[in-house]
Protein backbone atom coordinates (compact mmCIF):
# COMPACT_ATOMS: atom_id res chain seq x y z
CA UNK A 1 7.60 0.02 -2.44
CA UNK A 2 4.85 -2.36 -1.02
CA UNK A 3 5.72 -6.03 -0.43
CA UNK A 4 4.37 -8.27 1.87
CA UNK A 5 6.45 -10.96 3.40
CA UNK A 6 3.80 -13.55 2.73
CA UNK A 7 3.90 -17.40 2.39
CA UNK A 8 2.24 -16.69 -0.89
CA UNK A 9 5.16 -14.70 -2.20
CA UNK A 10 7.29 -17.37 -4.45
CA UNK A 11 10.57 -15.91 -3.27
CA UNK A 12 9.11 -15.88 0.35
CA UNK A 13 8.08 -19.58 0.48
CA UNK A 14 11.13 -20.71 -1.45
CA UNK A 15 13.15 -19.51 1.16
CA UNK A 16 10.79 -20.46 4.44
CA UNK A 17 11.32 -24.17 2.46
CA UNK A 18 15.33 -23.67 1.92
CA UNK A 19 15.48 -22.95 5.85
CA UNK A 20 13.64 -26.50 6.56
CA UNK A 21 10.21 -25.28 7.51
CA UNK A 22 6.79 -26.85 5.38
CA UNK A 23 4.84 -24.66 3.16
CA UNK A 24 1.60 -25.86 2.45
CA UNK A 25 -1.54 -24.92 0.73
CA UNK A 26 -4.52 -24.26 3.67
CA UNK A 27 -7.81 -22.88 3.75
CA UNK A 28 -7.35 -20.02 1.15
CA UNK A 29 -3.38 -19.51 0.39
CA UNK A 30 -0.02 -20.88 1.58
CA UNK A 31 1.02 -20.98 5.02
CA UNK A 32 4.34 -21.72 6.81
CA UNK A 33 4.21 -24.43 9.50
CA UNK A 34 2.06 -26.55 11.81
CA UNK A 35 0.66 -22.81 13.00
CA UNK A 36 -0.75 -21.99 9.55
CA UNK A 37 1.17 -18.76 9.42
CA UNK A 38 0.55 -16.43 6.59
CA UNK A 39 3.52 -13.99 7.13
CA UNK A 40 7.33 -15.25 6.62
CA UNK A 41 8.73 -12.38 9.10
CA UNK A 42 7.71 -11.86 12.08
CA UNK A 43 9.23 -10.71 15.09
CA UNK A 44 7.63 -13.45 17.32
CA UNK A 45 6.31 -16.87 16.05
CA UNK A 46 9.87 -18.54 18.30
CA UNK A 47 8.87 -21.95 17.05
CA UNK A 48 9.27 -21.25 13.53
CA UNK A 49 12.48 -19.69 13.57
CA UNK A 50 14.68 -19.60 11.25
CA UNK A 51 12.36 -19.95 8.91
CA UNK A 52 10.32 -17.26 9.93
CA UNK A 53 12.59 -14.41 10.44
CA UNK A 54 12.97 -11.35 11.95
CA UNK A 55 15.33 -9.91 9.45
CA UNK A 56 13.94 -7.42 7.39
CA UNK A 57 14.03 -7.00 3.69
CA UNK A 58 16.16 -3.61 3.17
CA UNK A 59 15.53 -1.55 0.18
CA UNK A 60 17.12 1.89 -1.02
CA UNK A 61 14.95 4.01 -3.01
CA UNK A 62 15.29 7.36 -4.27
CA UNK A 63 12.42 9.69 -2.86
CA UNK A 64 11.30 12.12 -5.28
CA UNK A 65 9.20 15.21 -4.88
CA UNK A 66 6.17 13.37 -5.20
CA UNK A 67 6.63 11.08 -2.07
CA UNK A 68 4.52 12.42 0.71
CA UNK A 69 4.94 9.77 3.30
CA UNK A 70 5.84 6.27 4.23
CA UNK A 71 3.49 3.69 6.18
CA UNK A 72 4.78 0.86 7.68
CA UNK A 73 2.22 -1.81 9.44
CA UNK A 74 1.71 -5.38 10.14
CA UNK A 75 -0.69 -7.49 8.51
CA UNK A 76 -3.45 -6.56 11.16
CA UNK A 77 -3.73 -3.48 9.01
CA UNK A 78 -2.83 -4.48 5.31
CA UNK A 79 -5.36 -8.11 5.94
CA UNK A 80 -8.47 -5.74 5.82
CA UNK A 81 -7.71 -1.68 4.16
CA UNK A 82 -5.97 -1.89 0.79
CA UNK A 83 -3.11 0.42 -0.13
CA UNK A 84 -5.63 3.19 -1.69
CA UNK A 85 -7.83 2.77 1.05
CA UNK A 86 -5.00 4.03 2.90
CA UNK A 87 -3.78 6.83 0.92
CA UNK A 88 -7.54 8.29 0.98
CA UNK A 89 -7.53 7.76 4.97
CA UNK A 90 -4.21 9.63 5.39
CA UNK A 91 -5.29 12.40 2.63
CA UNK A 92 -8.43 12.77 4.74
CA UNK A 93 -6.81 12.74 8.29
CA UNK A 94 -5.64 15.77 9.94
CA UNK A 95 -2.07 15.85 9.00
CA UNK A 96 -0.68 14.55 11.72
CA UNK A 97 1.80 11.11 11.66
CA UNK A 98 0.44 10.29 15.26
CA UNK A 99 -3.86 10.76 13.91
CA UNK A 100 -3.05 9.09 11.11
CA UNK A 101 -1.54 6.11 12.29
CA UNK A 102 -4.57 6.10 15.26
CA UNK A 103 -7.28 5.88 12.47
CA UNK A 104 -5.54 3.34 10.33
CA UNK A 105 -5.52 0.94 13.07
CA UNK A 106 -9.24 1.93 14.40
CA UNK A 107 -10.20 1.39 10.69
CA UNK A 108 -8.62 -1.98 10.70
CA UNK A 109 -10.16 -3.05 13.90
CA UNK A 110 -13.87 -1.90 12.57
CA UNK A 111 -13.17 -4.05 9.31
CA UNK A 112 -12.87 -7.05 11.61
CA UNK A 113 -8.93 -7.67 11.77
CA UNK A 114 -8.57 -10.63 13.83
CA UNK A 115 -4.70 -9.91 13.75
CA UNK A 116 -2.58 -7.43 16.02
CA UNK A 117 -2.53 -4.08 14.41
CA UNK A 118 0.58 -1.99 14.34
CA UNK A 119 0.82 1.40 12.66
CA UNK A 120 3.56 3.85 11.89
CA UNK A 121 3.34 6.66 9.36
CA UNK A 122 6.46 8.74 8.63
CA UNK A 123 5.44 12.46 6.52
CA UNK A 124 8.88 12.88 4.31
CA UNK A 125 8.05 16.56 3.89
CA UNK A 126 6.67 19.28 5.66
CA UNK A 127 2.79 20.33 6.07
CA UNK A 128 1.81 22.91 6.12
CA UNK A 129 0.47 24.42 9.53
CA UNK A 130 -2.92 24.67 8.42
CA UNK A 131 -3.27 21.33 8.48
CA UNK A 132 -1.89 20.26 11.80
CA UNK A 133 -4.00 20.42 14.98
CA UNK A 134 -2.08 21.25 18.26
């Protein structure tokens, strides 16, 4: 279910342009506006707006009994620990949503993420008490 709501993202860019807002090619990939932005939604970023929105991108998907979880960040996180990195930090955390979402963000902010880090990880299913810490 990963997608990031990135300048780079064809659909993304086409509709940052459609809303009247320049896409251009900097530094290393396309960015939205005179602020260079990598991300097309953002809760902040006022002066780019509508462009960059704060609507999000709804999905429905059918969990299945293989789905253990569900992360949900901002690019602070996703700029610097790739999605397996992530599944091996979670599989090696104390399964906990709270301790997990703690050492994602630490991680982040050791790799050098020079963007704000926000964290939220959601267990679908039960663990089992073994694993939790109290």
């Amino acid at each position: 279910m990963t997608k990031d709501h990135v300048a780079s993202c064809p659909k993304e860019r086409e509709r940052v342009i459609k809303a009247g807002t320049e896409v251009k090619w900097q530094i290393d990939t396309w960015r939205v506006g005179t602020a260079a932005l990598q991300v097309t939604r953002s809760i902040g970023d006022d002066d780019l707006k509508p462009a960059v929105t704060a609507q999000p991108e709804v999905i429905e998907t059918a969990l299945s009994d293989d789905d253990e979880f569900l992360v949900m960040a901002s690019d602070g996180l996703w700029d610097v620990v790739s999605n397996e990195d992530v599944l091996s930090i979670i599989k090696d955390t104390v399964k906990e949503p709270g301790m997990c979402s703690k050492r994602l963000a630490t991680e982040a902010a050791e790799r050098g993420s020079s963007d704000n880090i926000t964290v939220i990880v959601v267990f679908l299913r039960p663990v089992s008490t073994a694993e939790r810490i109290y």
